[in-house]
N, C-alpha and C. Protein backbone atom coordinates (compact mmCIF):
# COMPACT_ATOMS: atom_id res chain seq x y z
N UNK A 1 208.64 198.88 -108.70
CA UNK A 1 207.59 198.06 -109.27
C UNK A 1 206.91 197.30 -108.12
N UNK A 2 205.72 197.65 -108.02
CA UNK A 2 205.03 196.88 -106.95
C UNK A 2 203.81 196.06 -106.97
N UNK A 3 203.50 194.83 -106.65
CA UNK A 3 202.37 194.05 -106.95
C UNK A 3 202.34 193.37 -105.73
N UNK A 4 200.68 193.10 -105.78
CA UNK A 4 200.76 191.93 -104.53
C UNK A 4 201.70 190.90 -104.55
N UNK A 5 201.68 190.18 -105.69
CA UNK A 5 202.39 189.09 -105.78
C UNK A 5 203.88 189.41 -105.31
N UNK A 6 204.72 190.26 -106.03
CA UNK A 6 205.89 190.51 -105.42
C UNK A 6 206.45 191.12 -103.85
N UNK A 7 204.80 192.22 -103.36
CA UNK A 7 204.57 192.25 -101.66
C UNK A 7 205.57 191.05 -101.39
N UNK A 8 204.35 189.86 -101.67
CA UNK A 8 204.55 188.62 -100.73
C UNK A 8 205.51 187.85 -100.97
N UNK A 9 206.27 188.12 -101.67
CA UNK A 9 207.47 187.25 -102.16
C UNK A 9 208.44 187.84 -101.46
N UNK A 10 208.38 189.45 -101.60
CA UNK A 10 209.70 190.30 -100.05
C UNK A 10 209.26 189.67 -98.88
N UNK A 11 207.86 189.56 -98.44
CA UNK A 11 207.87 189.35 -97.50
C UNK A 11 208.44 187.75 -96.94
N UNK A 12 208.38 187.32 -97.62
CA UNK A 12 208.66 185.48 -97.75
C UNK A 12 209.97 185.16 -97.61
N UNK A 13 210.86 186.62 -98.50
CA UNK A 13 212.26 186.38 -98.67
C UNK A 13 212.84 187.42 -97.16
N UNK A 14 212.09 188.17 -96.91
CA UNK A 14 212.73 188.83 -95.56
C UNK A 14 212.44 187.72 -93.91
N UNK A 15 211.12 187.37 -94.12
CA UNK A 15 211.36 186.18 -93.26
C UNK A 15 212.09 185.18 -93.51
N UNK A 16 212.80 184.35 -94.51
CA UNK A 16 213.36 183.18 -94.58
C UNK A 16 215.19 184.33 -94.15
N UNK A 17 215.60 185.56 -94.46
CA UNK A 17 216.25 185.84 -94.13
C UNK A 17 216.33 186.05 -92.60
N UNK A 18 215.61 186.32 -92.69
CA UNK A 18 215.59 186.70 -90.61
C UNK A 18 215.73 185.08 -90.07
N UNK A 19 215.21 184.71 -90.33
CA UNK A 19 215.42 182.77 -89.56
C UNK A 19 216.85 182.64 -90.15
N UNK A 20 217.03 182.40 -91.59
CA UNK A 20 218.52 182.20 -91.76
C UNK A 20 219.64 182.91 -90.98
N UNK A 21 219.11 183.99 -90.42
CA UNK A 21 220.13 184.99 -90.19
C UNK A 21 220.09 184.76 -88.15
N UNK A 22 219.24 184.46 -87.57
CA UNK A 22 219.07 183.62 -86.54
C UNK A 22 219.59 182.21 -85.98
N UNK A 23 220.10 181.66 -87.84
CA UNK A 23 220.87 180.35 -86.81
C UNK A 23 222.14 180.62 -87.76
N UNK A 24 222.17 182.14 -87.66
CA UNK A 24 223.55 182.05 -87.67
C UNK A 24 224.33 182.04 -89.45
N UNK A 25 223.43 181.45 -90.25
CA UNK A 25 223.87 181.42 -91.58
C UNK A 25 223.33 183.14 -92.26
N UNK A 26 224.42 183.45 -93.04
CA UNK A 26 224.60 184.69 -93.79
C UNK A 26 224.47 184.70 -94.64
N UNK A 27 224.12 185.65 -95.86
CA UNK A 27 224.85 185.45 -97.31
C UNK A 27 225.85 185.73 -97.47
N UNK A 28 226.61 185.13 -98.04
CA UNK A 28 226.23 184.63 -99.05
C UNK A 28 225.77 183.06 -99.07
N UNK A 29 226.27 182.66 -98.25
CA UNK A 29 225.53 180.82 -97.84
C UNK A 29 223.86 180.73 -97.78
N UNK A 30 223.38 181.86 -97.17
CA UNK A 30 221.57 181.64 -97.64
C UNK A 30 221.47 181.54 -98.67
N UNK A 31 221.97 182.77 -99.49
CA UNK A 31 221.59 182.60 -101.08
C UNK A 31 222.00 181.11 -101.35
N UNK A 32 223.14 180.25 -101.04
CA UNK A 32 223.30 178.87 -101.95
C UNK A 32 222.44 178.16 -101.28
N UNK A 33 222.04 178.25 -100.92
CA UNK A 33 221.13 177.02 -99.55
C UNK A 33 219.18 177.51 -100.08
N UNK A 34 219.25 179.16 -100.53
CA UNK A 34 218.13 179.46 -101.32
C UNK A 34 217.94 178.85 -102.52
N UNK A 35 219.24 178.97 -103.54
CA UNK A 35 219.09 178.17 -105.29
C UNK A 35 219.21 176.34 -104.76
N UNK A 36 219.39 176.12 -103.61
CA UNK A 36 219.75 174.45 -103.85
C UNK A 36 217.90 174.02 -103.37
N UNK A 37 217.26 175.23 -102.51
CA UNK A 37 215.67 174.67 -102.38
C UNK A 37 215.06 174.74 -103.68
N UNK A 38 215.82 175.29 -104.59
CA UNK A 38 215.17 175.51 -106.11
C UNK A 38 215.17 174.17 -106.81
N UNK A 39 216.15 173.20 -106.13
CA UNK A 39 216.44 171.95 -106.65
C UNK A 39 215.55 170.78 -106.30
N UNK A 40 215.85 171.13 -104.64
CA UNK A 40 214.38 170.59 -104.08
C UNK A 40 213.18 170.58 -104.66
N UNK A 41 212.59 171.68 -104.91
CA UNK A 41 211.03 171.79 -105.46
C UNK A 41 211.09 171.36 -107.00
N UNK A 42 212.07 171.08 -107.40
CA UNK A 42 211.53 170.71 -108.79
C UNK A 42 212.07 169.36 -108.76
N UNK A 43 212.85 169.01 -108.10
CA UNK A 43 212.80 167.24 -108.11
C UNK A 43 211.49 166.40 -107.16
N UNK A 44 210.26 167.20 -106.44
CA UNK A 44 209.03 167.25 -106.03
C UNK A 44 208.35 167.41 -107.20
N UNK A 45 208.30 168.24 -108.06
CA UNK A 45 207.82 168.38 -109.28
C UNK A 45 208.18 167.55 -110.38
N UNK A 46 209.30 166.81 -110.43
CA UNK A 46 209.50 165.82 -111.14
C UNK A 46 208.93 164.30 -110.52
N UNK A 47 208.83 164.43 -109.15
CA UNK A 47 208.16 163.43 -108.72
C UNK A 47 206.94 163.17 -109.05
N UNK A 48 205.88 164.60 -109.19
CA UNK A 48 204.68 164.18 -109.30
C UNK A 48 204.08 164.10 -110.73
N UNK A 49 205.22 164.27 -111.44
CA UNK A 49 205.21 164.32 -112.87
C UNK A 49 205.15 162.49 -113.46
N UNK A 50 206.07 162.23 -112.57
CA UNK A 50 206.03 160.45 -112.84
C UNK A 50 205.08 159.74 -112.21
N UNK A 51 204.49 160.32 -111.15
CA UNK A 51 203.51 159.80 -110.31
C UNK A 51 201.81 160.24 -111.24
N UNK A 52 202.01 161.30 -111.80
CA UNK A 52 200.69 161.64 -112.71
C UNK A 52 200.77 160.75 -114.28
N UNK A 53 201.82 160.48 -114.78
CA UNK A 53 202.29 159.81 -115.54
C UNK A 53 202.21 158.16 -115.53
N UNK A 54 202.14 157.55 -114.21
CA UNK A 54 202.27 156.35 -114.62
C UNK A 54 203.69 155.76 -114.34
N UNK A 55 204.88 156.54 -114.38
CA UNK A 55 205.59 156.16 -114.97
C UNK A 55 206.71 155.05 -114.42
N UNK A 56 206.89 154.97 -113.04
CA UNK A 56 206.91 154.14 -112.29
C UNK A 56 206.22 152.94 -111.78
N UNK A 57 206.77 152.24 -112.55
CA UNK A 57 205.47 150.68 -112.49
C UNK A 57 205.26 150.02 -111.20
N UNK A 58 206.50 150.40 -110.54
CA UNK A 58 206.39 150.12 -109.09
C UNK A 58 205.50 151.01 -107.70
N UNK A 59 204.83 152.23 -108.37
CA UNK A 59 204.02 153.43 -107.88
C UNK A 59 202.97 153.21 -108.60
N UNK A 60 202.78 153.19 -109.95
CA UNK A 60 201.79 153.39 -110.59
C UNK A 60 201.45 154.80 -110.83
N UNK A 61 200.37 155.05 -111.12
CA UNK A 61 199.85 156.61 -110.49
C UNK A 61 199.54 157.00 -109.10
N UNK A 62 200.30 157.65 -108.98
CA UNK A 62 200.62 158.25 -107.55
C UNK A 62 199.91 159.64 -107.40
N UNK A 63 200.14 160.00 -108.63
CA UNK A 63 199.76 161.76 -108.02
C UNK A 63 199.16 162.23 -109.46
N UNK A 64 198.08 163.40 -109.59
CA UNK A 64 197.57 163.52 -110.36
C UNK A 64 197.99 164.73 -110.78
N UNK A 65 197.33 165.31 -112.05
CA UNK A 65 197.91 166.63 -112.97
C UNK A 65 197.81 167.61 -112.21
N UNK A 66 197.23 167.88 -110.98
CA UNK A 66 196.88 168.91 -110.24
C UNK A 66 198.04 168.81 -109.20
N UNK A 67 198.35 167.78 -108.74
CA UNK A 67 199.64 167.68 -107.89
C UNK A 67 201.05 168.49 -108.87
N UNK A 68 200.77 167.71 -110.15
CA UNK A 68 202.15 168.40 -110.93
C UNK A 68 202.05 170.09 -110.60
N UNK A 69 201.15 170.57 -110.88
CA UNK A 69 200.47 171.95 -111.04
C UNK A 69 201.36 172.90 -109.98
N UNK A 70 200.66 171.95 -108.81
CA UNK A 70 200.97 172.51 -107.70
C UNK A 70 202.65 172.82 -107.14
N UNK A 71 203.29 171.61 -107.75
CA UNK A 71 205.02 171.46 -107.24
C UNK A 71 205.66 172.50 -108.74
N UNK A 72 204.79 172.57 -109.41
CA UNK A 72 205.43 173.87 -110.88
C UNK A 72 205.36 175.41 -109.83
N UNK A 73 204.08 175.31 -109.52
CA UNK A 73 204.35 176.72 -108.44
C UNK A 73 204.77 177.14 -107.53
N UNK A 74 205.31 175.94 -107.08
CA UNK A 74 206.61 175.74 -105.49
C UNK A 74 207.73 176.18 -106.20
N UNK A 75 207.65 175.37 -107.13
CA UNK A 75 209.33 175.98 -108.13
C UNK A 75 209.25 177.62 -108.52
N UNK A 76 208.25 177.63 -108.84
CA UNK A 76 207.97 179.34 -109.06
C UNK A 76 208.33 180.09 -108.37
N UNK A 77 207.63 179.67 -107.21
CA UNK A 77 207.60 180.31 -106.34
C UNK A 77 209.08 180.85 -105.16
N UNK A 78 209.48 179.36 -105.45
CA UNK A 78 210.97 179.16 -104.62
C UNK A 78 211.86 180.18 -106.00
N UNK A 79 211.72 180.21 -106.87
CA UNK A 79 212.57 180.99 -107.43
C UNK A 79 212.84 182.60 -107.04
N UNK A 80 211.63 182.94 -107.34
CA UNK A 80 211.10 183.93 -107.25
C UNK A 80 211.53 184.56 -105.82
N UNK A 81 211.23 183.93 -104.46
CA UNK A 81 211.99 184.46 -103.57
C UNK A 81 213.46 184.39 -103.60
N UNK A 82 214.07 183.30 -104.10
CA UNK A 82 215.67 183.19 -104.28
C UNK A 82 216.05 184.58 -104.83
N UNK A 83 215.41 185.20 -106.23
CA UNK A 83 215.51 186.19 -106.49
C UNK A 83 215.38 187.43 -105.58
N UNK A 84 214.67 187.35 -104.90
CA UNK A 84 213.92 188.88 -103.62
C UNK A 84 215.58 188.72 -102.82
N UNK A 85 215.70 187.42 -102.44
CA UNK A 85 216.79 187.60 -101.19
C UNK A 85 218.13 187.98 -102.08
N UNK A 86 218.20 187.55 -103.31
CA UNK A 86 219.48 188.18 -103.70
C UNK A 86 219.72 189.46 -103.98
N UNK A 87 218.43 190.02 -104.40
CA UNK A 87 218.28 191.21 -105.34
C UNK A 87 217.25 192.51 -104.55
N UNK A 88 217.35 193.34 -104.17
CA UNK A 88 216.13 193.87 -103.85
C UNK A 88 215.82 194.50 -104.98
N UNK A 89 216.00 194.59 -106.10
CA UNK A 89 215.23 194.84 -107.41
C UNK A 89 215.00 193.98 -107.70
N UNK A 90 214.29 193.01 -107.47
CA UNK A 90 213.84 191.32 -108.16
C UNK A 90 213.17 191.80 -109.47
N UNK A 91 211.71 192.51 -108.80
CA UNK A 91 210.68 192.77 -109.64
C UNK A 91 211.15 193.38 -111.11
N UNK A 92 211.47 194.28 -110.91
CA UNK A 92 212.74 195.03 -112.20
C UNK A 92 213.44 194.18 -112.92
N UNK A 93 214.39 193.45 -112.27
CA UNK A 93 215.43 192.83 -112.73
C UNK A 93 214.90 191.65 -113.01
N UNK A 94 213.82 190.68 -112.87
CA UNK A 94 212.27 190.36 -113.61
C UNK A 94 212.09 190.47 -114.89
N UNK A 95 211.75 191.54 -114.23
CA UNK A 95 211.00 191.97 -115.94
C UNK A 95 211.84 192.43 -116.69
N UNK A 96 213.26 192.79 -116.38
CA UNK A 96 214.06 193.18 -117.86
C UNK A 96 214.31 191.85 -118.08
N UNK A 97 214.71 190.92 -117.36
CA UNK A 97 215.30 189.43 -117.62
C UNK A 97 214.08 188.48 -118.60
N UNK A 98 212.74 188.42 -118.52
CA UNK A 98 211.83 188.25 -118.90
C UNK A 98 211.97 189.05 -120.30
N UNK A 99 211.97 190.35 -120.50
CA UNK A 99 212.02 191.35 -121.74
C UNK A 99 213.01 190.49 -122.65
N UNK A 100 214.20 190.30 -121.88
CA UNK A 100 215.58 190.18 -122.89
C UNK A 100 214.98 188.79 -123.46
N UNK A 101 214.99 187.73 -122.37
CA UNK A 101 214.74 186.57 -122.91
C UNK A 101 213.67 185.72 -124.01
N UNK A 102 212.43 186.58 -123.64
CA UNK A 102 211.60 186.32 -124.58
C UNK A 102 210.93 186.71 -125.64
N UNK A 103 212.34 187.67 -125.77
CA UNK A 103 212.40 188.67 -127.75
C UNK A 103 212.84 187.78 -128.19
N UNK A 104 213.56 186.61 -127.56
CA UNK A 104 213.97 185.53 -128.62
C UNK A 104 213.08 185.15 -129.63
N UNK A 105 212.12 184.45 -128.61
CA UNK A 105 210.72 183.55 -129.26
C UNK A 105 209.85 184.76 -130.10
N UNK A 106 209.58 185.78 -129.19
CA UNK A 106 208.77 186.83 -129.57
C UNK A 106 208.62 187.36 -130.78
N UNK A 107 209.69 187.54 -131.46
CA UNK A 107 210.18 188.33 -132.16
C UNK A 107 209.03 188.83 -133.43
N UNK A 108 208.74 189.85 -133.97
CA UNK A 108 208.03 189.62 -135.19
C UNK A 108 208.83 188.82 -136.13
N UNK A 109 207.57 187.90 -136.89
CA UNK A 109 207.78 187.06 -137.44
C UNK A 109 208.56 185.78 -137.51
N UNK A 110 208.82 185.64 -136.15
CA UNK A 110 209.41 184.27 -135.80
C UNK A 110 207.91 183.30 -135.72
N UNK A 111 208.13 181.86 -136.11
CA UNK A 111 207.04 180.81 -136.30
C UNK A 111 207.21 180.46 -134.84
């Protein structure tokens, strides 16, 4: 399965492997050090969520709906390679994971 988008996501996940693999860290430790940047980008994304929000009276509004936008697609995005470096069937294993999961909601005649 091939798309630009997924191109650049091997390519993203073969360079962050080659640097990881340069100072020395391997997988299976990239991969945990890959899902813990997954943590990173969405506690950035929770930041700008409170910062577009208001919600911090001591910040105020800090950051606007377009900032949120932006740290949702870091998370995406950081996933998405976490996936490439674990898997070289990401794209596949994607889209069946995507298939399975969202016959839940999908379903005919579910509200």
């Amino acid at each position: 399965m091939n798309s630009p988008s997924w191109d650049t996501v091997r390519a993203l996940a073969a360079r962050f492997e080659a640097a990881a693999a340069a100072r020395g860290v391997h997988p299976p430790q990239s991969h945990v050090l890959q899902v813990l940047k997954i943590g990173e980008e969405f506690g950035e994304a929770a930041q700008a969520l409170i910062g577009a929000t208001g919600s911090n009276p001591r910040k105020g509004h800090s950051h606007s709906w377009a900032d949120v936008h932006d740290e949702v697609c870091d998370v995406i995005i950081t996933g998405m390679v976490t996936l490439a470096r674990m898997r070289p069937d990401a794209p596949a294993y994607f889209a069946e994971q995507l298939a399975v999961k969202s016959a839940r909601f999908l379903q005919e005649g579910a509200p």
